[in-house]
N, C-alpha and C. Protein backbone atom coordinates (compact mmCIF):
# COMPACT_ATOMS: atom_id res chain seq x y z
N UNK A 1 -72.17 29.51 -45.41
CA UNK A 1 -73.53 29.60 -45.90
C UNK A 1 -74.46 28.63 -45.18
N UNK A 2 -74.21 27.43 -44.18
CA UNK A 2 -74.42 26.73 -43.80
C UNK A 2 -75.03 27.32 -42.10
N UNK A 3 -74.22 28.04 -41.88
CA UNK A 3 -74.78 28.64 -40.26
C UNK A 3 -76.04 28.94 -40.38
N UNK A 4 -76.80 30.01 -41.41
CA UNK A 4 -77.97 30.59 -41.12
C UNK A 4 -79.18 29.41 -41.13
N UNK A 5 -78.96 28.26 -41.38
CA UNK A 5 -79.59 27.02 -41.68
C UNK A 5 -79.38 26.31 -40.60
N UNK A 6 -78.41 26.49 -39.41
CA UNK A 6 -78.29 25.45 -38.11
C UNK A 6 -77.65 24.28 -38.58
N UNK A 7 -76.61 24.47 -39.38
CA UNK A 7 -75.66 23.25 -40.29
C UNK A 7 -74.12 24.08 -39.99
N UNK A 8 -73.58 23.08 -40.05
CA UNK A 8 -72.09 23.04 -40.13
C UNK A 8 -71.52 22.29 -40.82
N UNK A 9 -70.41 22.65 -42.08
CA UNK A 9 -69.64 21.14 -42.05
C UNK A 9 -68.01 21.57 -42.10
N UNK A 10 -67.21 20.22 -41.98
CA UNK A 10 -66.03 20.27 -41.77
C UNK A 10 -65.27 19.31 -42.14
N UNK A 11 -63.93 18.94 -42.90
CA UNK A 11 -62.96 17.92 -43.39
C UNK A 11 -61.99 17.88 -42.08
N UNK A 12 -62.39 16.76 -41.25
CA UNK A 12 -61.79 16.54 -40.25
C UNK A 12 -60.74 16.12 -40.59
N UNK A 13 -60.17 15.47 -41.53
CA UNK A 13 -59.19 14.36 -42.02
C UNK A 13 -58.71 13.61 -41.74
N UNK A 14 -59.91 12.41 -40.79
CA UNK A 14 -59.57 10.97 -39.77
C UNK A 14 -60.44 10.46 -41.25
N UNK A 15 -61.41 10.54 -41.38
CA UNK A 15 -62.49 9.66 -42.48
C UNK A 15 -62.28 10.91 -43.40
N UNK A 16 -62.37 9.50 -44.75
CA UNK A 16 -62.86 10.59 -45.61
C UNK A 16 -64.25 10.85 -45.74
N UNK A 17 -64.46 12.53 -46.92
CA UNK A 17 -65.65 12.78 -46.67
C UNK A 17 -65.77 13.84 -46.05
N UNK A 18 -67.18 14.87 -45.82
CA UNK A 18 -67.03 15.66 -45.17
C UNK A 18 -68.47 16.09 -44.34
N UNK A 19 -67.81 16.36 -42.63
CA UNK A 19 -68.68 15.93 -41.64
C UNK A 19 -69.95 16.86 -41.83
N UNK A 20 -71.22 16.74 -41.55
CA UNK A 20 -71.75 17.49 -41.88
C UNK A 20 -72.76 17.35 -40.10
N UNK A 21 -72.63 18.52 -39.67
CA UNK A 21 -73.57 19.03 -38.36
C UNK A 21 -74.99 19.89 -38.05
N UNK A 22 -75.77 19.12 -37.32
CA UNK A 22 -76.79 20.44 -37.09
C UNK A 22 -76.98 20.25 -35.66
N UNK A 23 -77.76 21.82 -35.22
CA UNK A 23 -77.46 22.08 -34.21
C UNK A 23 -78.25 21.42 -33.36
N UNK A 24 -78.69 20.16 -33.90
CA UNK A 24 -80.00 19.33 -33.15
C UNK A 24 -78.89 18.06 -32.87
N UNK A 25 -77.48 18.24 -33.30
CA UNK A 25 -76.73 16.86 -32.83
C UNK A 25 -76.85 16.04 -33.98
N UNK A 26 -77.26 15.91 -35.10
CA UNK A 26 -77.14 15.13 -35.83
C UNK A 26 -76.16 15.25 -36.83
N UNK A 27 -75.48 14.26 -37.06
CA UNK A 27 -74.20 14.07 -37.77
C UNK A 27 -74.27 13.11 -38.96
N UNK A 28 -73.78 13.43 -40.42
CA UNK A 28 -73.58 12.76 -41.49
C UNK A 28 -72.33 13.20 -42.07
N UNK A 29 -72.34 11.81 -42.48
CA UNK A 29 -71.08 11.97 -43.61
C UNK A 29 -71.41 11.94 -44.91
N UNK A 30 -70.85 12.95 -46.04
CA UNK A 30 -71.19 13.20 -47.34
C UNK A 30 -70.13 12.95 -47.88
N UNK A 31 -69.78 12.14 -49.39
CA UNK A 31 -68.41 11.86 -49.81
C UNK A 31 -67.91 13.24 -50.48
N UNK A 32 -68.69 14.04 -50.82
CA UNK A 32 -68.07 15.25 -51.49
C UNK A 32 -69.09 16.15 -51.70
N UNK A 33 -68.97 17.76 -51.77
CA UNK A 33 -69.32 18.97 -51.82
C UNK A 33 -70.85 18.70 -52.72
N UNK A 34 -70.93 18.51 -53.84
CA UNK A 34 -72.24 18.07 -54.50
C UNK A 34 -73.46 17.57 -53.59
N UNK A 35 -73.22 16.27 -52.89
CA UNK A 35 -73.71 15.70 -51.96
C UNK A 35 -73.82 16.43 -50.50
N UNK A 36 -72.66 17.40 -50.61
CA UNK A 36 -73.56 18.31 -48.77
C UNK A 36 -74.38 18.85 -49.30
N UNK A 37 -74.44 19.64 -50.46
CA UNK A 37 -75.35 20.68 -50.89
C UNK A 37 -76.54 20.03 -50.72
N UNK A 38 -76.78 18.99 -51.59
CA UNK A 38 -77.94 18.14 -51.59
C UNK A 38 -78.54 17.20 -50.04
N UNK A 39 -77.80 17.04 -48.88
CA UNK A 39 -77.97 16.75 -47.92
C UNK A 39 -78.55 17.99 -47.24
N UNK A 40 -77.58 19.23 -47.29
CA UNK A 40 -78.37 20.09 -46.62
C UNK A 40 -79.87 20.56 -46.69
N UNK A 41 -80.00 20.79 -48.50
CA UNK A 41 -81.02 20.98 -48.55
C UNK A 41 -82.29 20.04 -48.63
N UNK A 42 -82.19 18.66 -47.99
CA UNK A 42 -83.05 17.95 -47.78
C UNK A 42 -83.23 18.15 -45.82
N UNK A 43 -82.20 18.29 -45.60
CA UNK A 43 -82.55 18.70 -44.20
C UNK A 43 -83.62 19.42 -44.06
N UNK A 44 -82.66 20.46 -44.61
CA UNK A 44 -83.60 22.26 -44.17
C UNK A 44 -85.20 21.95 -45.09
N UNK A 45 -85.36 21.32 -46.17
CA UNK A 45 -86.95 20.83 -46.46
C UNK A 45 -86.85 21.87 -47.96
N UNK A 46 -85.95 22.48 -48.19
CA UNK A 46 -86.00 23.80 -49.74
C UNK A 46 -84.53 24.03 -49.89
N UNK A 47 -84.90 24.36 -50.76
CA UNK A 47 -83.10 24.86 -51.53
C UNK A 47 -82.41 25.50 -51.05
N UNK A 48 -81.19 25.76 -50.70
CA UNK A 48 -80.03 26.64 -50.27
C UNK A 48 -79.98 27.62 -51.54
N UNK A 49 -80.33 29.05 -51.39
CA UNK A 49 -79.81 29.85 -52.93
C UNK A 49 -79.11 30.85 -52.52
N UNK A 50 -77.95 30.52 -53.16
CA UNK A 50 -76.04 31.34 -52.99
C UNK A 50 -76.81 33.19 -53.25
N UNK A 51 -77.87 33.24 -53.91
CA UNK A 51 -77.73 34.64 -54.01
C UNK A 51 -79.17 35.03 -53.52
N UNK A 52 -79.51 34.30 -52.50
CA UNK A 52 -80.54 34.70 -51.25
C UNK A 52 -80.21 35.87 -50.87
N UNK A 53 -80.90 37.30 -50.74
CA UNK A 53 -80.44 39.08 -50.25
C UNK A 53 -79.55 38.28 -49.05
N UNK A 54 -80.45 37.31 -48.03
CA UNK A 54 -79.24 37.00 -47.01
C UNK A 54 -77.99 37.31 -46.78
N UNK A 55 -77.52 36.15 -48.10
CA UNK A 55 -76.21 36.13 -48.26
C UNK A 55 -75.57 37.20 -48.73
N UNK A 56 -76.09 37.94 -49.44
CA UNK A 56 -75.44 39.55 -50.10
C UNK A 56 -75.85 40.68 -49.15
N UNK A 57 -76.26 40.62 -48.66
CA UNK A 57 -76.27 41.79 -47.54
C UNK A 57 -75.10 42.17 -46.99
N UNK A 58 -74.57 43.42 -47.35
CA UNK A 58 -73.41 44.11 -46.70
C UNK A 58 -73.46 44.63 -45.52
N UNK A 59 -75.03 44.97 -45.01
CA UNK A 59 -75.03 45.30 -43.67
C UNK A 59 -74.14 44.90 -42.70
């Protein structure tokens, strides 16, 4: 859900925490899932919403 936003994240499992990427090179660490959500959507400037047509589009 993170791609269409230019975000990535990933549990590398060297640190804990989980890495969080955008495609501008910038890198954070979030201690847990609650906190990416809330990181991401301070990035992107508005809310991430799970049932955006986006995301449900079967096309």
């Amino acid at each position: 859900m993170l791609r269409p936003y230019g975000l990535t994240a990933h549990d590398g499992g060297m640190v804990p925490g989980i890495q969080m990427d955008s495609l501008s090179g910038n890198q954070t660490i979030v201690p847990d899932l609650g906190a990416l959500w809330a990181e991401a959507e301070r990035l992107i400037g508005h809310p991430i919403d799970p049932l955006d047509p986006a995301f449900l589009n079967d096309d």
